[in-house]
C-alpha atoms as a PDB file:
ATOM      1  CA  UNK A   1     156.705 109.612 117.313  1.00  0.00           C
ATOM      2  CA  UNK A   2     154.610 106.527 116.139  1.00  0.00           C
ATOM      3  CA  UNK A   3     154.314 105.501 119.832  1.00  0.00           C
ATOM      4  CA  UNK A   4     153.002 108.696 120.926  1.00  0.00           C
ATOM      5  CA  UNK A   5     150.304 108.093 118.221  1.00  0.00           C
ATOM      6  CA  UNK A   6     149.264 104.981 118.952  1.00  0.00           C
ATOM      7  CA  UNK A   7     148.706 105.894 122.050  1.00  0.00           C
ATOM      8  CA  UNK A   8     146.770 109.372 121.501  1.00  0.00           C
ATOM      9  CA  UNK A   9     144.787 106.701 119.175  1.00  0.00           C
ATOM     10  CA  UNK A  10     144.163 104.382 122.067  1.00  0.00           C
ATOM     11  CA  UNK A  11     143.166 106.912 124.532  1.00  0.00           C
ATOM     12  CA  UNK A  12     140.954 108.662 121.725  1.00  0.00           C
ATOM     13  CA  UNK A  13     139.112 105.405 121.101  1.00  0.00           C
ATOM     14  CA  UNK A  14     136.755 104.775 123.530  1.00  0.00           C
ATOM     15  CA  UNK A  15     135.516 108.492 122.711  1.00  0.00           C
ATOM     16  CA  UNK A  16     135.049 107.596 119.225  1.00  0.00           C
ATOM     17  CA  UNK A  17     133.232 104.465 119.959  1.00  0.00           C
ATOM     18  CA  UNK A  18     130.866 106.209 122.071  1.00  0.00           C
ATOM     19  CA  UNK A  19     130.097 108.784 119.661  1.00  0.00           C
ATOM     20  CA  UNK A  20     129.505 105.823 116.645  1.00  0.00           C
ATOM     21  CA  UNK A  21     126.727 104.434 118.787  1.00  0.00           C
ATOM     22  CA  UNK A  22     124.844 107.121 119.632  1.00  0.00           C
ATOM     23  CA  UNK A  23     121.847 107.221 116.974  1.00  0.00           C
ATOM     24  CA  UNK A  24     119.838 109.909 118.763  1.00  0.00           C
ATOM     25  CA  UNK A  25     120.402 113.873 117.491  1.00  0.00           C
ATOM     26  CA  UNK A  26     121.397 114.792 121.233  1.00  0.00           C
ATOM     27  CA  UNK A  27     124.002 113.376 123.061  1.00  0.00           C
ATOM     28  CA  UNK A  28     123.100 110.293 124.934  1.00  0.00           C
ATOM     29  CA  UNK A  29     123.399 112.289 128.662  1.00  0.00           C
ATOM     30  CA  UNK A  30     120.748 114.616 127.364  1.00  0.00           C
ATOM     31  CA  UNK A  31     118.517 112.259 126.423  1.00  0.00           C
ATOM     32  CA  UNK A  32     118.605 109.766 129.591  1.00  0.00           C
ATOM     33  CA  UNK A  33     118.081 112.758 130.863  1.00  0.00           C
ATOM     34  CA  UNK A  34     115.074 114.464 128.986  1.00  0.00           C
ATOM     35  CA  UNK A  35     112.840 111.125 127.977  1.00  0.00           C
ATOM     36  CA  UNK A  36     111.899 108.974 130.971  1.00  0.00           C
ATOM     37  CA  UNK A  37     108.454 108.482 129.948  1.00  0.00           C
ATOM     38  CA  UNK A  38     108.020 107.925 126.550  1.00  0.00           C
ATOM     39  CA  UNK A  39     104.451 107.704 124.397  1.00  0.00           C
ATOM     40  CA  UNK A  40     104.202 105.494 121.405  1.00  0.00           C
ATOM     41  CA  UNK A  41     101.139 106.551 119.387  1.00  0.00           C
ATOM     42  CA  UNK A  42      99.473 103.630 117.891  1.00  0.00           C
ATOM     43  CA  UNK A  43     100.965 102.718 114.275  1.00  0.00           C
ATOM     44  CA  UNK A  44      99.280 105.724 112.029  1.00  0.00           C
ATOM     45  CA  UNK A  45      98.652 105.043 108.272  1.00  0.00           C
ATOM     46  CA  UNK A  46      99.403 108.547 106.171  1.00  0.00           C
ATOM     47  CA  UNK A  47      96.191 108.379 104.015  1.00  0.00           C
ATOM     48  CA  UNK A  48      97.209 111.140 102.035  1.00  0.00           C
ATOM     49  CA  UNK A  49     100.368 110.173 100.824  1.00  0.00           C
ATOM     50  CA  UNK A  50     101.287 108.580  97.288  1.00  0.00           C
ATOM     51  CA  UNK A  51      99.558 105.048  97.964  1.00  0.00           C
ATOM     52  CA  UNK A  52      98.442 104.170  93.961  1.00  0.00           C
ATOM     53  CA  UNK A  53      96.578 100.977  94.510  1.00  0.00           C
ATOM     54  CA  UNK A  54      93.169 100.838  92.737  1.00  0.00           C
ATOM     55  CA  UNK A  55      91.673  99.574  95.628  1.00  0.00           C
ATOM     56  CA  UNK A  56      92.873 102.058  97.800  1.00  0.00           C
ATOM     57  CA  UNK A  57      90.267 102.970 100.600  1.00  0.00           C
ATOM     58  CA  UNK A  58      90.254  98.830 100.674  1.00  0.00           C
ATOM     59  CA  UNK A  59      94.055  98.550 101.345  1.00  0.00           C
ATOM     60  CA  UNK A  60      94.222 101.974 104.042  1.00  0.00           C
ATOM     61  CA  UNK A  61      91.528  99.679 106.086  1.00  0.00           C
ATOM     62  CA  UNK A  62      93.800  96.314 105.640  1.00  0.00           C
ATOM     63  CA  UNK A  63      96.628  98.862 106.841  1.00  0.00           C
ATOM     64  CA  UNK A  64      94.879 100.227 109.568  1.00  0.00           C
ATOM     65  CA  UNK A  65      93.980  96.711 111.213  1.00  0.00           C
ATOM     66  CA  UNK A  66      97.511  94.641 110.215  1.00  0.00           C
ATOM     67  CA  UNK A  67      98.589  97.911 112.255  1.00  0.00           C
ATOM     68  CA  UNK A  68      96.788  97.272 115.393  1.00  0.00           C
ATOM     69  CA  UNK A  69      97.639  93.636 115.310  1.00  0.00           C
ATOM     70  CA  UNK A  70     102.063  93.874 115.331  1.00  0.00           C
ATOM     71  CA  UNK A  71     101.991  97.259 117.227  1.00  0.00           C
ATOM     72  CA  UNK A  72     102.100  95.197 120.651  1.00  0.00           C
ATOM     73  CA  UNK A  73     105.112  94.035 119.197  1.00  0.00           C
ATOM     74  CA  UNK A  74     106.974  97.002 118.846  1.00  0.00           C
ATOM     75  CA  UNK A  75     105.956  98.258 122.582  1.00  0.00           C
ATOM     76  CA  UNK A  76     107.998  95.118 123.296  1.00  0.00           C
ATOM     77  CA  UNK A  77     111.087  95.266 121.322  1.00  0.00           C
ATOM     78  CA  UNK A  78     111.418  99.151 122.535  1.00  0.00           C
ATOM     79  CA  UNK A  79     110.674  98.554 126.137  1.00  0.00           C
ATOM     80  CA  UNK A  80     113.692  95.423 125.898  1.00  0.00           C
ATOM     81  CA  UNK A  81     116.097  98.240 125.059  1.00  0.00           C
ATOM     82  CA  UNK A  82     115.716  99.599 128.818  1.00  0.00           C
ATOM     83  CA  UNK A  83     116.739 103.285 127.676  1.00  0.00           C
ATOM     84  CA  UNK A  84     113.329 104.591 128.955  1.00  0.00           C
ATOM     85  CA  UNK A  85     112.051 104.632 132.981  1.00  0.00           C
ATOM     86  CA  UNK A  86     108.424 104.151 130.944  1.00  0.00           C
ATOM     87  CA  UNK A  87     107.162 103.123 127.822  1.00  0.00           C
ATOM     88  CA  UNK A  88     103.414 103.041 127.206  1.00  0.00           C
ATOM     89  CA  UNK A  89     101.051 102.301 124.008  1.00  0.00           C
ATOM     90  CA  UNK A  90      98.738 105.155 124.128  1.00  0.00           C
ATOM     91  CA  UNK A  91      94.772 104.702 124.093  1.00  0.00           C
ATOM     92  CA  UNK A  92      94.689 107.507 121.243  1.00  0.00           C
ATOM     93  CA  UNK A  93      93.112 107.284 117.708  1.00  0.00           C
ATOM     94  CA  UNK A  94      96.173 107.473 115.240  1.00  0.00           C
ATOM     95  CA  UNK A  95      94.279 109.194 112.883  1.00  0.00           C
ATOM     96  CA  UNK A  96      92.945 111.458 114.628  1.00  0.00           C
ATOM     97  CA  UNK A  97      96.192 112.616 116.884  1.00  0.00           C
ATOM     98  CA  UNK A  98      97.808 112.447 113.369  1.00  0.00           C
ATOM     99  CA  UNK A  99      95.488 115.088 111.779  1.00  0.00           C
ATOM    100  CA  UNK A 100      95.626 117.431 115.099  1.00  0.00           C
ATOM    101  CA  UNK A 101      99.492 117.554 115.748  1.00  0.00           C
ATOM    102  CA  UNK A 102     101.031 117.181 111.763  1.00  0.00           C
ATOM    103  CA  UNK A 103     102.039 120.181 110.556  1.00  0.00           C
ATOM    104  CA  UNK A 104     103.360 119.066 107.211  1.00  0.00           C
ATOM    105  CA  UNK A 105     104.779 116.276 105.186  1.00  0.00           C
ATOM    106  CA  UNK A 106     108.072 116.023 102.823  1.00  0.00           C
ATOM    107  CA  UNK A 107     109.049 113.595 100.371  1.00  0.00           C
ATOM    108  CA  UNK A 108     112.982 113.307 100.858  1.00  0.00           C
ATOM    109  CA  UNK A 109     115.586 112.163  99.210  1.00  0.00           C
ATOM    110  CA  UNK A 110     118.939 111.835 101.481  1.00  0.00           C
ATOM    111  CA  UNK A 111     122.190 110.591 100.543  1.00  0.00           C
ATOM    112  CA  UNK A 112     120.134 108.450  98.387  1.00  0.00           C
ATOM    113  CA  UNK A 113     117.263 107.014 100.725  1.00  0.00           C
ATOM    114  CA  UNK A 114     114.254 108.202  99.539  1.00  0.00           C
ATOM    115  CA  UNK A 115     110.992 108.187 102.311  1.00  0.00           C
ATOM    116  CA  UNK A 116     108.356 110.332 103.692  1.00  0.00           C
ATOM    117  CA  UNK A 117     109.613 113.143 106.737  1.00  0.00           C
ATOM    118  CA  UNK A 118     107.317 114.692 109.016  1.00  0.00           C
ATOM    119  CA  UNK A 119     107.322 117.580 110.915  1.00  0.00           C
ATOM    120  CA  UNK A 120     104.663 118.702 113.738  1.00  0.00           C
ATOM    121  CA  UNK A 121     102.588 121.544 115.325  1.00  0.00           C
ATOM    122  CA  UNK A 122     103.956 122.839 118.455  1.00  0.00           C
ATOM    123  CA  UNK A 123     101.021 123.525 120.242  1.00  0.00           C
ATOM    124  CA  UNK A 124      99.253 120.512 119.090  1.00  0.00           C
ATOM    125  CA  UNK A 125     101.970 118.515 120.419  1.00  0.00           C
ATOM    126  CA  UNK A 126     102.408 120.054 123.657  1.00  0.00           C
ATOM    127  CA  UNK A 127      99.077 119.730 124.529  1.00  0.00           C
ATOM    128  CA  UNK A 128      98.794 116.019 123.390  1.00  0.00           C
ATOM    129  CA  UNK A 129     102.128 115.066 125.762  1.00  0.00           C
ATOM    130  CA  UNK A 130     101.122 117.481 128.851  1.00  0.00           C
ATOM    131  CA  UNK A 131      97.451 115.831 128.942  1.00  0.00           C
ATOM    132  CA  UNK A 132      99.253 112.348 128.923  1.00  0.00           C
ATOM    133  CA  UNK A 133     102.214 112.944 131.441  1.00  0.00           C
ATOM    134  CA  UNK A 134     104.929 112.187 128.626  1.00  0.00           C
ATOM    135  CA  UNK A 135     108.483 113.650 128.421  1.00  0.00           C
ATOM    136  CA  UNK A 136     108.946 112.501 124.249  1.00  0.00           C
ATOM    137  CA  UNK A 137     106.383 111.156 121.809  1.00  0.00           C
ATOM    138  CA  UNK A 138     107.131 108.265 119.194  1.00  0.00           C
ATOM    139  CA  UNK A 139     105.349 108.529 115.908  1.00  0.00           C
ATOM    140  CA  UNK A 140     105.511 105.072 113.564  1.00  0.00           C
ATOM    141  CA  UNK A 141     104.183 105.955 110.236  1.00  0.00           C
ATOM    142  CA  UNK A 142     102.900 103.411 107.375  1.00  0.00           C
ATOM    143  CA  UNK A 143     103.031 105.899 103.800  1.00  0.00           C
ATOM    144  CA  UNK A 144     102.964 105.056 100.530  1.00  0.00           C
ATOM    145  CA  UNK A 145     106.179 106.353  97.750  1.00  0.00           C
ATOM    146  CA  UNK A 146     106.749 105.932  94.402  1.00  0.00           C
ATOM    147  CA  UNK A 147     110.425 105.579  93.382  1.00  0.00           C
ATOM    148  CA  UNK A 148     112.822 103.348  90.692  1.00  0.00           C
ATOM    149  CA  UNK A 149     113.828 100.073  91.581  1.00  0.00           C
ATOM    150  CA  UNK A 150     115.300  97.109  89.779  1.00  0.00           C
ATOM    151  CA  UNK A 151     113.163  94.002  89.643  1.00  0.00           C
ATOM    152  CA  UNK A 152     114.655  90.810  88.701  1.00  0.00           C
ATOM    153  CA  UNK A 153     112.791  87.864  87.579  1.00  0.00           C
ATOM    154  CA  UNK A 154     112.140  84.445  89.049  1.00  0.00           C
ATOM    155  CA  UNK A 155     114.732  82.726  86.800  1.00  0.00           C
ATOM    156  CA  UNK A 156     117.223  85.651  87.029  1.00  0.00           C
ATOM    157  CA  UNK A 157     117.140  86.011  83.332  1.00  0.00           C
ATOM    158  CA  UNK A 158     115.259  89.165  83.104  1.00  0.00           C
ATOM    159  CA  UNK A 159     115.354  92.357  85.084  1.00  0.00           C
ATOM    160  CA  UNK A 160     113.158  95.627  84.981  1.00  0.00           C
ATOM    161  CA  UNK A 161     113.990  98.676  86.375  1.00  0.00           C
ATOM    162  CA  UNK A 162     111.079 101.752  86.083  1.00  0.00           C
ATOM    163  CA  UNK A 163     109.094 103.611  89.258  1.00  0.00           C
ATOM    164  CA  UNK A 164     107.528 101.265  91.942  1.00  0.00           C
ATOM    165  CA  UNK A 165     104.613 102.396  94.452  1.00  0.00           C
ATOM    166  CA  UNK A 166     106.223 101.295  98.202  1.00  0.00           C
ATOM    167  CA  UNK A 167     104.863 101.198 101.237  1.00  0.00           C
ATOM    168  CA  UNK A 168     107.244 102.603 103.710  1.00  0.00           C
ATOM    169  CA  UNK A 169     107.431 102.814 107.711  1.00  0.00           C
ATOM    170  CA  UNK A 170     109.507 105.759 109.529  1.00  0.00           C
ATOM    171  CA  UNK A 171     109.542 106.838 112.645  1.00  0.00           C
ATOM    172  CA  UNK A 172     110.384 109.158 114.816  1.00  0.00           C
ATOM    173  CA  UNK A 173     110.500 110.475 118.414  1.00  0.00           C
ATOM    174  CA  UNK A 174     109.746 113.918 119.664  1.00  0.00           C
ATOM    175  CA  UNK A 175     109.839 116.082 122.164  1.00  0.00           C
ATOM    176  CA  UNK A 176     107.076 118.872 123.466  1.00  0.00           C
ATOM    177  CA  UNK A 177     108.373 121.613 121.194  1.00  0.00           C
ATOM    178  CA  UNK A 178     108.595 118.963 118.100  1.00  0.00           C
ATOM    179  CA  UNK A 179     112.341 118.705 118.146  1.00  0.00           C
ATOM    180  CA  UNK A 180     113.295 115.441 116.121  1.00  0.00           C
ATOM    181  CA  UNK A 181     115.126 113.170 118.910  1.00  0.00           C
ATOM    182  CA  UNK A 182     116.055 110.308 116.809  1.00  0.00           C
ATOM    183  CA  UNK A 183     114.377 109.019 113.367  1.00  0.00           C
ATOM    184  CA  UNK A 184     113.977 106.451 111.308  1.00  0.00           C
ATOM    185  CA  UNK A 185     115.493 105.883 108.803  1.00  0.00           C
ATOM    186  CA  UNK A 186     118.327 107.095 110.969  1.00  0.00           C
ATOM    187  CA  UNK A 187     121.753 108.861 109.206  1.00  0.00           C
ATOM    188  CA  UNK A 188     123.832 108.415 112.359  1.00  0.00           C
ATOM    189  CA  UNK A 189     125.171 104.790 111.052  1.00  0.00           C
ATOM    190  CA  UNK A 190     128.280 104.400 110.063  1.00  0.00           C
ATOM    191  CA  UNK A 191     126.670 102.319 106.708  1.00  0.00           C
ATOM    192  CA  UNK A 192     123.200 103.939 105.897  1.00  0.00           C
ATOM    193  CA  UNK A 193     120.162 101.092 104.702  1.00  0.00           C
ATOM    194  CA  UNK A 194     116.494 101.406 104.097  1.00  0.00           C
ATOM    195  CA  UNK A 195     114.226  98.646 103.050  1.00  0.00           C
ATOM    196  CA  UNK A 196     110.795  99.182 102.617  1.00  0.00           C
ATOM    197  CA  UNK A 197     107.912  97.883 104.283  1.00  0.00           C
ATOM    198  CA  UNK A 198     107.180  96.484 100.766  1.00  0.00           C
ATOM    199  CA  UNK A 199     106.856  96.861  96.603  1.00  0.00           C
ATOM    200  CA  UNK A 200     102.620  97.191  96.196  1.00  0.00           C
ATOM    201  CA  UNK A 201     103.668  96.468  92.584  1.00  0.00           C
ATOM    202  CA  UNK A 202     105.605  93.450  90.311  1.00  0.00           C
ATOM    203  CA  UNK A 203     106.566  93.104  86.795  1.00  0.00           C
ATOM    204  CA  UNK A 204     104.440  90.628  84.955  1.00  0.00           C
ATOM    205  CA  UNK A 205     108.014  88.464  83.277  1.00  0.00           C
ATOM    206  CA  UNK A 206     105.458  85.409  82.497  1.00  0.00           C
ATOM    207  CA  UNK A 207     102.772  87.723  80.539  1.00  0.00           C
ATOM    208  CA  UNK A 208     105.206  89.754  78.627  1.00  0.00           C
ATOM    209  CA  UNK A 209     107.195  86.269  77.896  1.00  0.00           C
ATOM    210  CA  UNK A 210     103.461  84.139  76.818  1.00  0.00           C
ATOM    211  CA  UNK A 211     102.718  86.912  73.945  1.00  0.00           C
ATOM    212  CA  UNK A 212     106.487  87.589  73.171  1.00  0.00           C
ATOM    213  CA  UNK A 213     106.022  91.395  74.145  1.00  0.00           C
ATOM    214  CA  UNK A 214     108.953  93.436  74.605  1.00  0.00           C
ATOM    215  CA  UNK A 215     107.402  95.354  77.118  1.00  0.00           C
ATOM    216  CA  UNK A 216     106.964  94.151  80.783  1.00  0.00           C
ATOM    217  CA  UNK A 217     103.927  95.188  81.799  1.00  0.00           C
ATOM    218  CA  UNK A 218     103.863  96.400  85.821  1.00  0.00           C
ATOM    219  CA  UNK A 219     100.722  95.346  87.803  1.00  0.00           C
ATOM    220  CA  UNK A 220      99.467  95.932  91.766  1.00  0.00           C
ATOM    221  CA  UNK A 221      99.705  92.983  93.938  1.00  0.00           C
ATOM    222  CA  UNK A 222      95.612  92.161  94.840  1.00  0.00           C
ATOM    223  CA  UNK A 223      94.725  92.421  98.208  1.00  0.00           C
ATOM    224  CA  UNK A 224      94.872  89.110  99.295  1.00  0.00           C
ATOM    225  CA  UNK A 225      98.480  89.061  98.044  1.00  0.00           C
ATOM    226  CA  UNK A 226      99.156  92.312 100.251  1.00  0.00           C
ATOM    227  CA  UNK A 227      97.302  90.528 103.290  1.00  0.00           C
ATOM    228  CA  UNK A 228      99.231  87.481 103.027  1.00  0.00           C
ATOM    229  CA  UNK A 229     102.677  89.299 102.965  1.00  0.00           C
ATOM    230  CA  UNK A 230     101.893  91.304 105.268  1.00  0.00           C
ATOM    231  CA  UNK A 231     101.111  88.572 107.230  1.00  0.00           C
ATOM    232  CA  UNK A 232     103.860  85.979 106.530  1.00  0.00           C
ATOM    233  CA  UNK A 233     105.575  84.220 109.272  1.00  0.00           C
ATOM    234  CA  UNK A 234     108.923  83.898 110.168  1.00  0.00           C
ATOM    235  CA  UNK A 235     110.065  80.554 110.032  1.00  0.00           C
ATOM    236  CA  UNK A 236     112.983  78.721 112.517  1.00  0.00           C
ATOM    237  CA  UNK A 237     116.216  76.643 111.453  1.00  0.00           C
ATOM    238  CA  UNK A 238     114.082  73.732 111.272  1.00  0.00           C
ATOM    239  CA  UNK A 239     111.643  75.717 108.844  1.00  0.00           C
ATOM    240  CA  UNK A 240     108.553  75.720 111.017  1.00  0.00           C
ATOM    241  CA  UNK A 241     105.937  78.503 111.123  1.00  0.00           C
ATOM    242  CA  UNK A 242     107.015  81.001 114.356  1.00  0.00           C
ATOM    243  CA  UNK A 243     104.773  83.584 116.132  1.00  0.00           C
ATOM    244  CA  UNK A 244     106.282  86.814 114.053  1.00  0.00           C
ATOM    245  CA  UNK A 245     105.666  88.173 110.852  1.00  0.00           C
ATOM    246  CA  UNK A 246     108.186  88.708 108.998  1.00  0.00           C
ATOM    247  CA  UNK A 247     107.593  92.315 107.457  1.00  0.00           C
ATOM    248  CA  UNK A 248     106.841  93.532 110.339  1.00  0.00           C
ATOM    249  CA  UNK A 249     109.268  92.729 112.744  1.00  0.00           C
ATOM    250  CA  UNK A 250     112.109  93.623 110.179  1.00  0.00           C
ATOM    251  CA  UNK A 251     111.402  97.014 110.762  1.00  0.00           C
ATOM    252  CA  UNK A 252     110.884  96.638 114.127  1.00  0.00           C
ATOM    253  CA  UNK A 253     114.249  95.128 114.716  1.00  0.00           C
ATOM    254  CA  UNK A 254     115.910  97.584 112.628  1.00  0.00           C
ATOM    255  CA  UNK A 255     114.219 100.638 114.376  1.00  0.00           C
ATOM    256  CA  UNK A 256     115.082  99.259 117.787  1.00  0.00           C
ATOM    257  CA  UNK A 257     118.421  98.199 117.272  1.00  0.00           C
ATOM    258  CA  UNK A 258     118.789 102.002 117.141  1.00  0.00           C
ATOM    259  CA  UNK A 259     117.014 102.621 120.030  1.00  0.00           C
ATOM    260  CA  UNK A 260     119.655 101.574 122.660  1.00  0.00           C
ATOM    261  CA  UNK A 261     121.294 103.697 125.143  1.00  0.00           C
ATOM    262  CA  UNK A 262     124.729 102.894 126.833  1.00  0.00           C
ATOM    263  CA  UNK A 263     123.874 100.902 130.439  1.00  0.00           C
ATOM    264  CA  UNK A 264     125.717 104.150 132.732  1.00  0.00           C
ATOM    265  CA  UNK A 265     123.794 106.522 130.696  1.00  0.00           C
ATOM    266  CA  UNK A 266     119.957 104.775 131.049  1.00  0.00           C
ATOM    267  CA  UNK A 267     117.184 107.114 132.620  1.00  0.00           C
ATOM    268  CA  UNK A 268     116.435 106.167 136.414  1.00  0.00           C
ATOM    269  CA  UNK A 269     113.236 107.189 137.903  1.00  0.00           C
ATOM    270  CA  UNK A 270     113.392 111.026 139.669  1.00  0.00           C
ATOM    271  CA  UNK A 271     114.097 110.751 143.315  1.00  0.00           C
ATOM    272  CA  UNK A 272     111.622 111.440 145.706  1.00  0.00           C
ATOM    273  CA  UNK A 273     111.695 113.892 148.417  1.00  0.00           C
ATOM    274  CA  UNK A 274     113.371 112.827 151.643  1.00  0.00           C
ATOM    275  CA  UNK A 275     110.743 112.475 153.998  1.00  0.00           C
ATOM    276  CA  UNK A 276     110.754 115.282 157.106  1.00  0.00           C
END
């Protein structure tokens, strides 16, 4: 009896390990299948979700142009996972394919990961991938939450834990009738994580500490600050300044390590007719 199930277990596990990988909503077949050219809409930057910042127009626009610079980056990373015949950045305002195709915005909360969903027009969307030849769309969205965290300070010694103001990136890809493909974040892994993009706010430890306050008070990061995180490079084994940022390309990597497709099941381009 224990023989025959380990070996029911050992046939049964290259199913299983197929099914683990697959982060899409479809099975992998289905999508080889259905996306062969895929559209990445340039990075988009919700405007009218819960960004706080007092300079807040001013950060959108520092948003808007970090955007354009990393973006490149990402049409990289998802063209290296070979699962689509065609990947293209799209010469499209974000903003303004944003506004024409959303249909509406919610703030979720699942099995405790906490980020901004989106859901889109039908029409609108159809029209936008049938007037640029595209068999899916990917949307990458920069939105601002608000939820608890726990900061701790420099010295380890002190800790707060209250409601931060995050920026967050998702994405997702969809196809003509605005059927969710795959997402990001992305519940098909076997251990769910989300980081944000990053905390637009800090506890001031040094303040509270100089006037012997018991109360930590919780301030925006400036601009500059922002900028230069946003910004920050990556650095090698030998500590030296490489060509990624490091914000950035963490999401990337994460979104695109859930990108991949198994090798027998990647698109190939439609035959063409034999010729008469």
């Amino acid at each position: 009896m224990q023989r025959l199930v380990l070996l029911l277990g050992l046939l049964l596990l290259p199913l299983l390990g197929g099914c683990a990988h697959n982060y899409y909503n479809l099975p992998q077949d289905a999508v080889a299948e259905k996306v062969k050219v895929l559209g990445m809409v340039p990075i988009i930057v919700d405007t009218d979700s819960d960004i706080r910042h007092p300079q807040r127009e001013e950060l959108i626009t520092l948003l808007v142009n970090v955007n354009r610079s990393f973006e490149r980056d990402l049409l990289r990373l998802v063209k290296n996972t070979n699962s689509f015949y065609t990947v293209t950045l799209l010469d499209a305002d974000p903003k303004a394919v944003f506004s024409n195709t959303l249909f509406r915005r919610e703030r979720r909360d699942d099995a405790a990961i906490q980020y901004n969903k989106y859901f889109w027009k039908e029409d609108a969307l159809a029209d936008f991938m049938r007037k640029n030849s595209l068999d899916a769309v990917m949307f990458v969205v920069v939105s601002g939450i608000t939820r608890p965290d726990k900061i701790t300070s420099s010295n380890l010694l002190d800790s707060l834990t209250t409601d931060y103001n995050f920026l967050v990136m998702t994405a997702q890809i969809v196809d003509a009738k605005g059927t969710i493909l795959w997402e990001y974040p992305n519940f098909r892994q076997r251990n769910l994580s989300y980081s944000p993009l990053m905390n637009l706010q800090y506890p001031d430890f040094d303040e509270a500490k100089a006037n012997m306050s018991p109360r930590v008070q919780v301030k925006f990061k400036t601009l500059e600050g922002i900028r230069r995180s946003l910004e920050k490079r990556r650095q090698d084994l030998l500590r030296r300044e490489t060509n990624e940022v490091e914000l950035y390309m963490g999401q990337f990597e994460e979104m695109t390590s859930m990108l991949e497709i198994d090798k027998d099941r990647k698109p190939v381009p439609a035959a063409e007719p034999t010729p008469k």
